[in-house]
C-alpha atoms as a PDB file:
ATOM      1  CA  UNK A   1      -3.518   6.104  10.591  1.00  0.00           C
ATOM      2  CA  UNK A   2      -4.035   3.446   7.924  1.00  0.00           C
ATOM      3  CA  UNK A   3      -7.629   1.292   8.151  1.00  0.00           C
ATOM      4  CA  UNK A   4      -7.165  -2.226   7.196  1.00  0.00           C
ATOM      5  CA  UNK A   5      -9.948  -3.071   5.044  1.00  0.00           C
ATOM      6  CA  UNK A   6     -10.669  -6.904   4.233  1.00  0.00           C
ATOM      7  CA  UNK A   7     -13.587  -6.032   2.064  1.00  0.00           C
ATOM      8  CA  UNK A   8     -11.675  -4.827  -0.775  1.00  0.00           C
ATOM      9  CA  UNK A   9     -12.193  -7.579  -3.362  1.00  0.00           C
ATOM     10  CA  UNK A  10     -13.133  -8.139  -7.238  1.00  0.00           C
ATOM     11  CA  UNK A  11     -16.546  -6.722  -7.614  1.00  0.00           C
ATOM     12  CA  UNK A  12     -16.481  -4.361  -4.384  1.00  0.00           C
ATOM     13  CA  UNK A  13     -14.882  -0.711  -3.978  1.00  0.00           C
ATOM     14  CA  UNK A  14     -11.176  -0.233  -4.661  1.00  0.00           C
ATOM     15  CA  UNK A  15     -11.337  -3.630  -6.802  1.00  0.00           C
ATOM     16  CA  UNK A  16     -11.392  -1.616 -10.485  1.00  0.00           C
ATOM     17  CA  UNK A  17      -7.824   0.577  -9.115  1.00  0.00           C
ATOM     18  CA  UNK A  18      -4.635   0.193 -11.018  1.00  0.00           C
ATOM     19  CA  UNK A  19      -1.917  -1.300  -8.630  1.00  0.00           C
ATOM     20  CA  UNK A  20       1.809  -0.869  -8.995  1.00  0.00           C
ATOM     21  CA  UNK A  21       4.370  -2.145  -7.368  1.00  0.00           C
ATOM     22  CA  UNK A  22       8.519  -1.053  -7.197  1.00  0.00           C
ATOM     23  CA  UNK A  23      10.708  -2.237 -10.292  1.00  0.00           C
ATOM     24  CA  UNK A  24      12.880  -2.454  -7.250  1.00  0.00           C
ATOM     25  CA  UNK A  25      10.752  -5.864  -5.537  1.00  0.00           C
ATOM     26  CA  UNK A  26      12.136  -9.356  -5.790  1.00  0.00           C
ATOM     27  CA  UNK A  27      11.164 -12.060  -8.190  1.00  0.00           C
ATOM     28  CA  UNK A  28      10.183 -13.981  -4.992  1.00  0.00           C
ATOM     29  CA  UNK A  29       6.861 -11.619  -4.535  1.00  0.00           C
ATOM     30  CA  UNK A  30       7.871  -9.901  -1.233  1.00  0.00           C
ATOM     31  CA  UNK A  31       6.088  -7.086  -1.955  1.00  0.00           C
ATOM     32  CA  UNK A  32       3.206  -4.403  -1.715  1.00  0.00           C
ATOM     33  CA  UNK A  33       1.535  -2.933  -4.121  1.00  0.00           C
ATOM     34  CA  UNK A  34       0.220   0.748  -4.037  1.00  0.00           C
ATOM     35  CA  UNK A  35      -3.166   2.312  -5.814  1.00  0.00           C
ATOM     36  CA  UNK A  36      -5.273   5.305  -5.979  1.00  0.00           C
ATOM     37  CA  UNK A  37      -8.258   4.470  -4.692  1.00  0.00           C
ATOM     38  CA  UNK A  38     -12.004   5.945  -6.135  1.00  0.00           C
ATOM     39  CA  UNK A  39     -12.862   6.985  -2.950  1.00  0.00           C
ATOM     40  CA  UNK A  40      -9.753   9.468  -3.460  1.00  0.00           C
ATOM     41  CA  UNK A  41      -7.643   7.152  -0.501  1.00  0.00           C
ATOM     42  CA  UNK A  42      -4.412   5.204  -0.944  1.00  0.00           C
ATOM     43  CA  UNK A  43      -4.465   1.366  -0.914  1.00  0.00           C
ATOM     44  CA  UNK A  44      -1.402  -0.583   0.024  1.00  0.00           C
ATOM     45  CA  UNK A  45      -1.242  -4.693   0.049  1.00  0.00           C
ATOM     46  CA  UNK A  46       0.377  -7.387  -0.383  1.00  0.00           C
ATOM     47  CA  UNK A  47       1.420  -8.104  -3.693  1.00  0.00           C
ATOM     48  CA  UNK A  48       0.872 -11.754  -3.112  1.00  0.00           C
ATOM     49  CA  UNK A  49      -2.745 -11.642  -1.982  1.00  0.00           C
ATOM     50  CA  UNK A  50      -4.039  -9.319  -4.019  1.00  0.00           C
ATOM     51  CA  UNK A  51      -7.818 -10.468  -2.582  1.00  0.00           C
ATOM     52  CA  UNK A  52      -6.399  -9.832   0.855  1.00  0.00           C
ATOM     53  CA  UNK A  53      -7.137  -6.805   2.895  1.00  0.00           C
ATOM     54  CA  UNK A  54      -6.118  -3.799   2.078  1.00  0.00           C
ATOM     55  CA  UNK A  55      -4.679  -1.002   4.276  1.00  0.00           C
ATOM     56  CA  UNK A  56      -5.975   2.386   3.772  1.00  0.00           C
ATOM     57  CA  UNK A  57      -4.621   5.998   4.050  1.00  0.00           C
ATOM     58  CA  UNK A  58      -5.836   9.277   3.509  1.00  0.00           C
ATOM     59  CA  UNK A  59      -4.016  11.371   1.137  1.00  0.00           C
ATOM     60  CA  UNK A  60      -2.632  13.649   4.031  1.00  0.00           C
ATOM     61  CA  UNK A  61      -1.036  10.310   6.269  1.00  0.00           C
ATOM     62  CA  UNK A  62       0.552   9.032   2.662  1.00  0.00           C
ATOM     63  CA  UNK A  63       2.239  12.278   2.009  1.00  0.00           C
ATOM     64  CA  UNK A  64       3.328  11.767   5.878  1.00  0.00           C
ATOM     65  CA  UNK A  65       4.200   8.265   5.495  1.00  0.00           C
ATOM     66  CA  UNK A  66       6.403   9.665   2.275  1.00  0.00           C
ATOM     67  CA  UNK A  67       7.964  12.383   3.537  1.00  0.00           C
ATOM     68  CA  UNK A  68       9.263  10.548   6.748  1.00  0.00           C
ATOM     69  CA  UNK A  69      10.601   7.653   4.262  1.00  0.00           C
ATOM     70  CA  UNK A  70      12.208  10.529   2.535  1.00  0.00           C
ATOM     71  CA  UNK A  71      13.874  11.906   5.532  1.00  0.00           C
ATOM     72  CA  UNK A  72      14.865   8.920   6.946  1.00  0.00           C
ATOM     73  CA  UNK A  73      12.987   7.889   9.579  1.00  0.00           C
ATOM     74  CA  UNK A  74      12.653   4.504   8.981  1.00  0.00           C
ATOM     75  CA  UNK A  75      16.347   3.545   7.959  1.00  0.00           C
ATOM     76  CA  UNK A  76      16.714   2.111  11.642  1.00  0.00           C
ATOM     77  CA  UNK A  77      13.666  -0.860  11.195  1.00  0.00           C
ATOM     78  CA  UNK A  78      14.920  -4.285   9.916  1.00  0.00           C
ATOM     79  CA  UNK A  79      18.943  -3.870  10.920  1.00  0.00           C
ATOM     80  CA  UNK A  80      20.570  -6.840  12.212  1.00  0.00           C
END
């Protein structure tokens, strides 16, 4: 799945893409942030190192990574 990608900076591919993040993240920057990438990929990171790496996905494993979010599959992760 997803290629993390510690090249993506300002000046180098993926560094002109317009990132967005939730209206649903905290004020305390616990976040990612999601683009459309040139190369026609999806780039997620962390909203608090935007010069960070950069994890990668093809359109297909996004759509995957969507629909299982959708469906539920990951509503088990992070309980207490």
């Amino acid at each position: 799945m997803g290629r993390l990608t510690p090249g993506d900076r300002p000046g180098k591919p993926g560094s002109d893409s317009y990132w967005i993040k939730s209206s649903l993240s905290f004020s305390n920057g616990n976040c990612v942030e999601v683009a459309s990438l040139p190369d026609g990929e999806i780039g997620v990171r962390d909203s608090k190192d935007s010069e960070g790496p950069v994890l990668r996905f093809t359109p297909g494993e996004w759509h995957a990574f969507l629909g299982g979010v959708r469906n539920g599959e990951f509503n088990t992760f992070g309980k207490i």
